[in-house]
C-alpha atoms as a PDB file:
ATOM      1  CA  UNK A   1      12.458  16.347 -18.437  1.00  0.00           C
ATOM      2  CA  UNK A   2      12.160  16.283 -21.957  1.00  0.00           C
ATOM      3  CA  UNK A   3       9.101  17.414 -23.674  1.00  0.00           C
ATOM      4  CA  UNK A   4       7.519  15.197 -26.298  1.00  0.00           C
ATOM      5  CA  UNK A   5       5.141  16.819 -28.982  1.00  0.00           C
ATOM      6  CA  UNK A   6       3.279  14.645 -31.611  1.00  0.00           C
ATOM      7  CA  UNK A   7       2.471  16.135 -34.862  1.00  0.00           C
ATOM      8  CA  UNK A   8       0.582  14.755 -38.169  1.00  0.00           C
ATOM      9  CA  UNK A   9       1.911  17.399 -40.342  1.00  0.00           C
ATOM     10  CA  UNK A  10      -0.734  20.187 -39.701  1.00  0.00           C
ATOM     11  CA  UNK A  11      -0.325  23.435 -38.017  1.00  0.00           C
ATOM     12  CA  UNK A  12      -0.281  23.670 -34.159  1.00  0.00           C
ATOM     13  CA  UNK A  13      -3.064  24.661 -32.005  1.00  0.00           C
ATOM     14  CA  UNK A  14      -2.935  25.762 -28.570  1.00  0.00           C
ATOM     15  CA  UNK A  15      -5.596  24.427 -26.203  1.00  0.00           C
ATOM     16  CA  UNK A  16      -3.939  25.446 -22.943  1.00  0.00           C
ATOM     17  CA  UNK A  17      -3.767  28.919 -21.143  1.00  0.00           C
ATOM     18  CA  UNK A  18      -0.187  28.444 -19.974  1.00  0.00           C
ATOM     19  CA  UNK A  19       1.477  28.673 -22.765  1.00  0.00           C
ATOM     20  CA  UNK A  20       2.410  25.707 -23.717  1.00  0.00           C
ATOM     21  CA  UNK A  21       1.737  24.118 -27.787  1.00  0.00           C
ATOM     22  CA  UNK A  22       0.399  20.658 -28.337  1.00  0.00           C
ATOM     23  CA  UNK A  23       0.212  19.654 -32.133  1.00  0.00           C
ATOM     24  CA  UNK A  24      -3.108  17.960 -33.212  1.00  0.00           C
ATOM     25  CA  UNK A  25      -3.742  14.563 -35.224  1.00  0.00           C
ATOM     26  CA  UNK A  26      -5.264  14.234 -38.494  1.00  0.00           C
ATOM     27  CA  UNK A  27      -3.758  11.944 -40.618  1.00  0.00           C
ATOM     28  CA  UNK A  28      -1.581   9.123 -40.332  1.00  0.00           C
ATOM     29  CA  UNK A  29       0.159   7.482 -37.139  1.00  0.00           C
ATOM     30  CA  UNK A  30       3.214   8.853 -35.917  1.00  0.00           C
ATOM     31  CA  UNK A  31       5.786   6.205 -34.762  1.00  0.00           C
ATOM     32  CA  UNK A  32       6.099   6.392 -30.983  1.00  0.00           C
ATOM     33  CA  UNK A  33       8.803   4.825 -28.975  1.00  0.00           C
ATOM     34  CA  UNK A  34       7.109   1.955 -26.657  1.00  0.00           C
ATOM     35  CA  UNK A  35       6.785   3.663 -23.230  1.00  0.00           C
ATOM     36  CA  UNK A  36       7.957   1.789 -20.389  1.00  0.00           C
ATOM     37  CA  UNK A  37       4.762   2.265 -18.303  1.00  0.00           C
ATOM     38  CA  UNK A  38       1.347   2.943 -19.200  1.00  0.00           C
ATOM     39  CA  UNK A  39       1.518   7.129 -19.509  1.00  0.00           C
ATOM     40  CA  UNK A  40      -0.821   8.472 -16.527  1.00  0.00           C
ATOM     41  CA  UNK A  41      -3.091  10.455 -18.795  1.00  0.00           C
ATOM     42  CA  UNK A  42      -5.593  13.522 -18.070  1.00  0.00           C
ATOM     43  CA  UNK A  43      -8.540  14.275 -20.721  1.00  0.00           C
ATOM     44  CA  UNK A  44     -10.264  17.438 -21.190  1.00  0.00           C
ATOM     45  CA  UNK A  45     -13.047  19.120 -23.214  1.00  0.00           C
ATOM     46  CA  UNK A  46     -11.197  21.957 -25.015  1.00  0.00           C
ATOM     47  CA  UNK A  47     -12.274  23.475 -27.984  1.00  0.00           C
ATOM     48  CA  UNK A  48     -10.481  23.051 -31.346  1.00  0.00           C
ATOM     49  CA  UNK A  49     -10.254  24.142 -35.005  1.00  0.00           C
ATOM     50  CA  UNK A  50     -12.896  22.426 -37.604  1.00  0.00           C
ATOM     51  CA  UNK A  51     -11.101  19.074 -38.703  1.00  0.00           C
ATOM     52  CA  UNK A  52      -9.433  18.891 -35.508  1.00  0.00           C
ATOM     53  CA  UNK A  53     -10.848  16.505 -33.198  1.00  0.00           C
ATOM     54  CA  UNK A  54      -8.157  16.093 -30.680  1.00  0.00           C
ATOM     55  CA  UNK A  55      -4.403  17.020 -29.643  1.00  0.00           C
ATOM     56  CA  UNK A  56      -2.166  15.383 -26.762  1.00  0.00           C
ATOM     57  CA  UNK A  57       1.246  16.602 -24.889  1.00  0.00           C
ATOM     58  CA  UNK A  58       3.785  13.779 -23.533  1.00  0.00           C
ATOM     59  CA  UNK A  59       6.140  14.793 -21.008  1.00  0.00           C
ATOM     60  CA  UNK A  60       8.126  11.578 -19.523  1.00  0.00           C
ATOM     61  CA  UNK A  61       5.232   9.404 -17.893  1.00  0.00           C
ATOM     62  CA  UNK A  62       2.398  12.598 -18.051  1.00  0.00           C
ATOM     63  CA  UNK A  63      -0.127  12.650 -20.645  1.00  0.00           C
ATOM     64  CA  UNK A  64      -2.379  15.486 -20.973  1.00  0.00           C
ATOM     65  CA  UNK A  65      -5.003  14.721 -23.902  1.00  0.00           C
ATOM     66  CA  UNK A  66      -7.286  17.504 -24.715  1.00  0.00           C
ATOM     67  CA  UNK A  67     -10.337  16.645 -27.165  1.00  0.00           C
ATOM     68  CA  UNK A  68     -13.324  18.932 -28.741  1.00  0.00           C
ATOM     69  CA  UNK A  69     -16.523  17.185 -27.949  1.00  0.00           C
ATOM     70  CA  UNK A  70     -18.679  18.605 -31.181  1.00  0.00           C
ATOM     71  CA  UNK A  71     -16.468  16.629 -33.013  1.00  0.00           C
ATOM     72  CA  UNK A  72     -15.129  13.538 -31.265  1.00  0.00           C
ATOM     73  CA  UNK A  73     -16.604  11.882 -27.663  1.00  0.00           C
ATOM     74  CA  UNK A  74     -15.007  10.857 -25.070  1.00  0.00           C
ATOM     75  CA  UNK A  75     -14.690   7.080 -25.572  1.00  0.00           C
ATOM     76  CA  UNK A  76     -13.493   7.194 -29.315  1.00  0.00           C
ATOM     77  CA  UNK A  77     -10.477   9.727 -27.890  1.00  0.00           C
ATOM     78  CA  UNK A  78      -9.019   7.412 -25.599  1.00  0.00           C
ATOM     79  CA  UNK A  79      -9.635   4.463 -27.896  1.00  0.00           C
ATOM     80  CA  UNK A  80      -7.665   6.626 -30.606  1.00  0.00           C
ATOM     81  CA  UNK A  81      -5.293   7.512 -28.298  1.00  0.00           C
ATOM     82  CA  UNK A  82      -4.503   4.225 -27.401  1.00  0.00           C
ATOM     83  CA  UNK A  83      -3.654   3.467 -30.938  1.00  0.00           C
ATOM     84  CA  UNK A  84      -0.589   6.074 -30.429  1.00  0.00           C
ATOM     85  CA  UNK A  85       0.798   5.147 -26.832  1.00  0.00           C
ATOM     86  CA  UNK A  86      -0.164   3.430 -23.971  1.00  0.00           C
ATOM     87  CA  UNK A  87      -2.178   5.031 -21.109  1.00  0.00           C
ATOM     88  CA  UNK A  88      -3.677   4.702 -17.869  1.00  0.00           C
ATOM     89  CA  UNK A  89      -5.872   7.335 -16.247  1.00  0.00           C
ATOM     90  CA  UNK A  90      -7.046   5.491 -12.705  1.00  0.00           C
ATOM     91  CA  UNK A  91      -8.825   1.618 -11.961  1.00  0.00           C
ATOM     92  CA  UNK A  92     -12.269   3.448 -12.026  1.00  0.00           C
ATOM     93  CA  UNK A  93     -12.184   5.523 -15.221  1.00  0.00           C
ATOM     94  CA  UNK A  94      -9.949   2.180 -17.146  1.00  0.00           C
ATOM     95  CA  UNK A  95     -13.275   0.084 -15.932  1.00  0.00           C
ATOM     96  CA  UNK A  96     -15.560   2.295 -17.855  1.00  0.00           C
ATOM     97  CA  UNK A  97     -13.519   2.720 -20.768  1.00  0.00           C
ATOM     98  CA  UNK A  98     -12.935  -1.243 -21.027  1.00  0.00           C
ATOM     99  CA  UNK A  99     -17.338  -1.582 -20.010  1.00  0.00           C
ATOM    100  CA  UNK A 100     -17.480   0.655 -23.047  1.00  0.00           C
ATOM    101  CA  UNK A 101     -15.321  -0.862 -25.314  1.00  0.00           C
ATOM    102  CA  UNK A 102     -16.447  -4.618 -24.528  1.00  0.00           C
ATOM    103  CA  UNK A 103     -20.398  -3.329 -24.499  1.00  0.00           C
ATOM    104  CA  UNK A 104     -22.178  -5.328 -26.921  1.00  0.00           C
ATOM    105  CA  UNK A 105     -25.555  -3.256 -27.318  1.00  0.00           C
ATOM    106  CA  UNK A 106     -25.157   0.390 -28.955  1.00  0.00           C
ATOM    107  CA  UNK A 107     -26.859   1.707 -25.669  1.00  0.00           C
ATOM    108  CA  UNK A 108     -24.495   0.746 -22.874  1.00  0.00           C
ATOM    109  CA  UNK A 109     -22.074   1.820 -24.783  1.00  0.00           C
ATOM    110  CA  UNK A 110     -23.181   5.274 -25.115  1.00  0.00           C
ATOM    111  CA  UNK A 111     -24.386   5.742 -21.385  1.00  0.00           C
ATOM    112  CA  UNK A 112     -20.483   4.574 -20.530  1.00  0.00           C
ATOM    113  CA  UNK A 113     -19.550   7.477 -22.678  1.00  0.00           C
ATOM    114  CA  UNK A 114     -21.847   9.609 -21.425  1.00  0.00           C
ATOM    115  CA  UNK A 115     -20.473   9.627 -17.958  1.00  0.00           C
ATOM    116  CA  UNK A 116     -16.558   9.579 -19.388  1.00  0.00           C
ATOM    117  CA  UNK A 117     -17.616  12.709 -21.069  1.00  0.00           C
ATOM    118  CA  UNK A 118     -19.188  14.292 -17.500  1.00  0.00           C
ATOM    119  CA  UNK A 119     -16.131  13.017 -15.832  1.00  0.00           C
ATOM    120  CA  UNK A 120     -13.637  14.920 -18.468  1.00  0.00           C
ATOM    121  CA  UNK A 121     -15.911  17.962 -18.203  1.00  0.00           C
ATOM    122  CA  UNK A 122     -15.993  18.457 -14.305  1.00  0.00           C
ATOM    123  CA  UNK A 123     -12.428  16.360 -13.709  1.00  0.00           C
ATOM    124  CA  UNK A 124     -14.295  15.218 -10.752  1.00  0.00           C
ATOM    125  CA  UNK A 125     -14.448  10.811 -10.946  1.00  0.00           C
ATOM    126  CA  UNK A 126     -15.617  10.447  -7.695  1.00  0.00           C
ATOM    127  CA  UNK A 127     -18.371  12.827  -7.851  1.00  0.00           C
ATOM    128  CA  UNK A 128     -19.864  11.538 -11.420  1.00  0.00           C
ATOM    129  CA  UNK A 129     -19.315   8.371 -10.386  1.00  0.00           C
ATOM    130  CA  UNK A 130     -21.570   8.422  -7.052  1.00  0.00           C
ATOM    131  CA  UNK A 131     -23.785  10.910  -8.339  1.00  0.00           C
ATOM    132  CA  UNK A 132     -24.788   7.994 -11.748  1.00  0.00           C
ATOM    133  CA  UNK A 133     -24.626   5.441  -9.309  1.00  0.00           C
ATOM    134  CA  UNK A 134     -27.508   7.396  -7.136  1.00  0.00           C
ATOM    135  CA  UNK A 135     -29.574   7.659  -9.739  1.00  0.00           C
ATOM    136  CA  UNK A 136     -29.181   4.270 -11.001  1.00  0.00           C
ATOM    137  CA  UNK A 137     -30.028   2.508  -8.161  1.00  0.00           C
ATOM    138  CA  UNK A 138     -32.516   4.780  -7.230  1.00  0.00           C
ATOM    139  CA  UNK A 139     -34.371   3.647 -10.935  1.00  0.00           C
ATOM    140  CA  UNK A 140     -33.676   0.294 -10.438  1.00  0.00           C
ATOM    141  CA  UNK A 141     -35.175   0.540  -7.097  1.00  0.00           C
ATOM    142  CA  UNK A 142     -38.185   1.722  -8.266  1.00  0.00           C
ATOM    143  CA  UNK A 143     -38.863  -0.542 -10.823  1.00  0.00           C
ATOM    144  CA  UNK A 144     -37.580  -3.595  -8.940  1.00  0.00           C
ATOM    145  CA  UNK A 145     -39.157  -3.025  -5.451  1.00  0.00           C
ATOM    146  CA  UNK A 146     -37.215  -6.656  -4.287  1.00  0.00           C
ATOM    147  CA  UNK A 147     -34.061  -5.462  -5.881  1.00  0.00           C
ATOM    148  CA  UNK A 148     -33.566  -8.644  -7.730  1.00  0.00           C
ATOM    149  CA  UNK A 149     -31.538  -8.948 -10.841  1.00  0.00           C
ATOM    150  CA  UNK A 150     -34.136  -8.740 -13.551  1.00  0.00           C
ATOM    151  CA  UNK A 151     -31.997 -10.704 -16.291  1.00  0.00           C
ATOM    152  CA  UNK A 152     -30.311 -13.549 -14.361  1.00  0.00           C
ATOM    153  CA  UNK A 153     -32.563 -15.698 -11.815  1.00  0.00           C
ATOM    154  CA  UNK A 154     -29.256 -17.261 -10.091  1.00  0.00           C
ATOM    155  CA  UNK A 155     -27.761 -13.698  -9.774  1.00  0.00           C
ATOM    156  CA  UNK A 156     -27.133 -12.396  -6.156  1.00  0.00           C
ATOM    157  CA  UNK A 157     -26.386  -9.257  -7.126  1.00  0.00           C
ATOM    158  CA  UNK A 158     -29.048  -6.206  -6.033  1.00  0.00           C
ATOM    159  CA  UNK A 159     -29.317  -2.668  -7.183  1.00  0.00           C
ATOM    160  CA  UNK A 160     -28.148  -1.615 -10.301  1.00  0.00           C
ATOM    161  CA  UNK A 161     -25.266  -3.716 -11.516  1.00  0.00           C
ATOM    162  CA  UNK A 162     -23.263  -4.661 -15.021  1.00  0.00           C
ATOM    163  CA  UNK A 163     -21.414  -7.727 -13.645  1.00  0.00           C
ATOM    164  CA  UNK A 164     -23.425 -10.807 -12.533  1.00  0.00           C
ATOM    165  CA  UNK A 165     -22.568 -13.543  -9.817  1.00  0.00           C
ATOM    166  CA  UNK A 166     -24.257 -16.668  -8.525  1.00  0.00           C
ATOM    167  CA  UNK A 167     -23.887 -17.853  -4.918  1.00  0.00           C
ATOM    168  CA  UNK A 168     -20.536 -20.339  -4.676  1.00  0.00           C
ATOM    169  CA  UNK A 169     -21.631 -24.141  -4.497  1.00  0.00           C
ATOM    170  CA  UNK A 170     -18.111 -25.125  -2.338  1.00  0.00           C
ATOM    171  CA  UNK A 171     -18.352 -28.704  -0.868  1.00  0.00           C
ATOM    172  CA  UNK A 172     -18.854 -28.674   2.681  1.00  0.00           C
ATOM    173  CA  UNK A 173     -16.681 -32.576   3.321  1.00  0.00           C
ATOM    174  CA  UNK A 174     -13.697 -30.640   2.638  1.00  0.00           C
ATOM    175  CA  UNK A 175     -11.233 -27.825   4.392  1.00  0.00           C
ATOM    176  CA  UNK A 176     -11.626 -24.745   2.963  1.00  0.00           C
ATOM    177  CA  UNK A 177      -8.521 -24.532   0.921  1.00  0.00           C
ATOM    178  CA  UNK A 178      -9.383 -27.437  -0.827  1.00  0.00           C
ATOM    179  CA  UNK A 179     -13.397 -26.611  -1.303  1.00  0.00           C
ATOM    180  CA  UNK A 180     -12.147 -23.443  -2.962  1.00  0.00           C
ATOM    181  CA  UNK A 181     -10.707 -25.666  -5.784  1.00  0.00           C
ATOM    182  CA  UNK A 182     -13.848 -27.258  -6.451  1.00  0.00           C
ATOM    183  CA  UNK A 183     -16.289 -24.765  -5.872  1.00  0.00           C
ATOM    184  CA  UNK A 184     -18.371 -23.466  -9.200  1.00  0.00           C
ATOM    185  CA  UNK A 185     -19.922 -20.517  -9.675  1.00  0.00           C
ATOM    186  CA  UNK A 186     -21.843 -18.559 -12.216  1.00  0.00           C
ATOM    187  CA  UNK A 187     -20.735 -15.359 -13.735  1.00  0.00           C
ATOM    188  CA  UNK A 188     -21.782 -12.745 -16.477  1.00  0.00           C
ATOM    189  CA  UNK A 189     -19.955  -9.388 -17.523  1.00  0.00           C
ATOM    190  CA  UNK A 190     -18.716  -7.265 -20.357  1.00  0.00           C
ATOM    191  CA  UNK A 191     -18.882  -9.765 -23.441  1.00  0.00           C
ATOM    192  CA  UNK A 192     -17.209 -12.764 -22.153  1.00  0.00           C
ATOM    193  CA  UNK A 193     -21.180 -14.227 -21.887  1.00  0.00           C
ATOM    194  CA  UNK A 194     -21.658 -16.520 -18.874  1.00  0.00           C
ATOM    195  CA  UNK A 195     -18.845 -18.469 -17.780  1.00  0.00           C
ATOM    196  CA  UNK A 196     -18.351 -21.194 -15.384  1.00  0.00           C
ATOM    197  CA  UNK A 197     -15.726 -20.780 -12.417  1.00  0.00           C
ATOM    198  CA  UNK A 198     -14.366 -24.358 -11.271  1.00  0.00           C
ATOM    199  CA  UNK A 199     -11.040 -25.518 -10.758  1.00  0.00           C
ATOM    200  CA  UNK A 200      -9.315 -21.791 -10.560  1.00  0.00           C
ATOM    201  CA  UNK A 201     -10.261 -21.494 -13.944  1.00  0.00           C
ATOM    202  CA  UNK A 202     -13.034 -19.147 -15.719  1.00  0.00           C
ATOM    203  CA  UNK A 203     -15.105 -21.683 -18.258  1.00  0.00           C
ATOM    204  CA  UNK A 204     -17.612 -21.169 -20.951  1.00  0.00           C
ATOM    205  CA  UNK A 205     -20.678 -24.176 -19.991  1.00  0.00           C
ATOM    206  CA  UNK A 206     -19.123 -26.505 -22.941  1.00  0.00           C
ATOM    207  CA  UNK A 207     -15.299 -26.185 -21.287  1.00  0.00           C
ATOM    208  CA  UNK A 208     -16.856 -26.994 -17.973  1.00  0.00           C
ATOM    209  CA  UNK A 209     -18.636 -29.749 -18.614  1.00  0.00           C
ATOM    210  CA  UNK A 210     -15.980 -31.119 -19.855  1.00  0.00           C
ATOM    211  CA  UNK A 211     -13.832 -30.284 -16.932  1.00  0.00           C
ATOM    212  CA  UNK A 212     -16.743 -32.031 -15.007  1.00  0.00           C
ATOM    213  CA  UNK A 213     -16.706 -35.051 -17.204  1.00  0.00           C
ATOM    214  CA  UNK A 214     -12.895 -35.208 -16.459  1.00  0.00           C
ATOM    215  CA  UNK A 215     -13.537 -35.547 -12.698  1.00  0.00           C
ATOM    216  CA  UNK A 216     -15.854 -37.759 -13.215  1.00  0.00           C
ATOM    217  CA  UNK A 217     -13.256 -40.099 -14.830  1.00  0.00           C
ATOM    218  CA  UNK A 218     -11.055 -39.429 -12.538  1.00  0.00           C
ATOM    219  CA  UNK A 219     -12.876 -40.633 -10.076  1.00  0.00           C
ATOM    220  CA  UNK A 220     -14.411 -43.655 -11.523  1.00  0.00           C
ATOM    221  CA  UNK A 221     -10.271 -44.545 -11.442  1.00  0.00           C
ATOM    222  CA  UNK A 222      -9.875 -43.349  -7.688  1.00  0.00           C
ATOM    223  CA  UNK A 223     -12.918 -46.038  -6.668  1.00  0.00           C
ATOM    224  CA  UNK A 224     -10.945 -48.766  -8.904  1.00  0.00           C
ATOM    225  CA  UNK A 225      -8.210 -48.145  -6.713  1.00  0.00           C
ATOM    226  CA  UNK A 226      -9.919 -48.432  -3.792  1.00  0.00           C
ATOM    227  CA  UNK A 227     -11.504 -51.666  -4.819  1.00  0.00           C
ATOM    228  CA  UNK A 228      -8.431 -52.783  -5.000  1.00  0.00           C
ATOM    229  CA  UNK A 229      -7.212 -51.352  -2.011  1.00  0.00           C
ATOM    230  CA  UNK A 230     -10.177 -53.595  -0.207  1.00  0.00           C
ATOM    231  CA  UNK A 231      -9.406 -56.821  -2.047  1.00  0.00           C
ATOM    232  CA  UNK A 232      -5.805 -56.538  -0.784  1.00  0.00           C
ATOM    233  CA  UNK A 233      -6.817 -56.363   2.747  1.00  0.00           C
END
């Protein structure tokens, strides 16, 4: 399979002990041929001349991204990287990097890096993963002893969470096929803001209360037509 290197004019540096040369990025955007598929990537902490901040190697559907953390983090890479060619690393690590990207305070933002950053340094996901989560919800626990969500009163979630649900309000006169249709609930994450589900669809308050005013209408016409259904009769 055919090798792909990636070069911004400047001289080569090798951050790999096999041999192989990856060419680092500077200046400018090379023009890349649109992959088919999202490239399954790998990122590593590597260390890299002054000016340098990160170099990649494409071969077919691989990417192997090495970055020097004194100069660049760990979100900004893969953010940069995606400006060159399309990537995916696996569901878990993508969630972070889109939490990151979509935080809206400064803070989140850098504690998503953070553990992208541990993640790249030990190339063990599952372990940083469980390991944050531990000591999350251990915090959490501690300061919320009834392991409500302390931002949302109508969220069910517990523990230590970034995405925030309400209990489903499904009418109970109806099968459930068709109570899933018109069943609302409340939801909060990344910075969409709260949103409204109802009618399969994902609603900001405004949109569903116009939805709701809709229904309404709608049946206003329904008992019109069975008024008239009764004065036929």
């Amino acid at each position: 399979m055919t090798s792909m290197q990636h070069t911004a004019h400047v001289p080569p540096v090798d951050f790999q002990t096999n041999g192989h040369r990856a060419w680092p990025l500077r200046d400018g955007i090379p023009a890349l041929p649109a992959p088919k598929a999202p490239a399954l990537a790998r990122f590593e902490q590597v260390t890299l001349d002054i000016g340098v901040k990160f170099a990649w190697r494409q071969e077919g559907n691989r990417l192997h991204v090495g970055y020097d953390p004194a100069q660049i983090d760990a979100l900004t890479t893969r953010l940069a990287v995606g400006i060159y060619t399309q990537f995916t690393e696996n569901e878990k690590v993508d969630k972070l990097v889109e939490l990151a990207r979509d935080a809206e305070a400064d803070a989140s933002r850098e504690i998503f890096t953070i553990l992208l950053s541990h993640i790249d340094k030990s190339g063990d996901v599952k372990g940083v993963l469980a390991a944050a989560g531990e000591l999350l919800n251990r915090a959490y626990n501690e300061n919320h002893p009834g392991g409500r969500c302390p931002r949302y009163g109508w969220c069910i979630e517990t523990g230590e969470h970034v995405e925030h649900t309400s209990d489903s309000i499904e009418p109970d006169f109806l099968d459930v096929d068709r109570g899933e249709v018109l069943a609302a609930t409340i939801t909060h994450w990344g910075n969409k803001g709260v949103r409204v589900g109802f009618l399969g669809e994902d609603l900001t308050p405004a949109e569903a209360r116009t939805k709701v005013a809709e229904v309404r209408a709608h049946l206003d016409a329904v008992e019109q037509v069975i008024a008239t259904a009764e004065a036929s009769e």
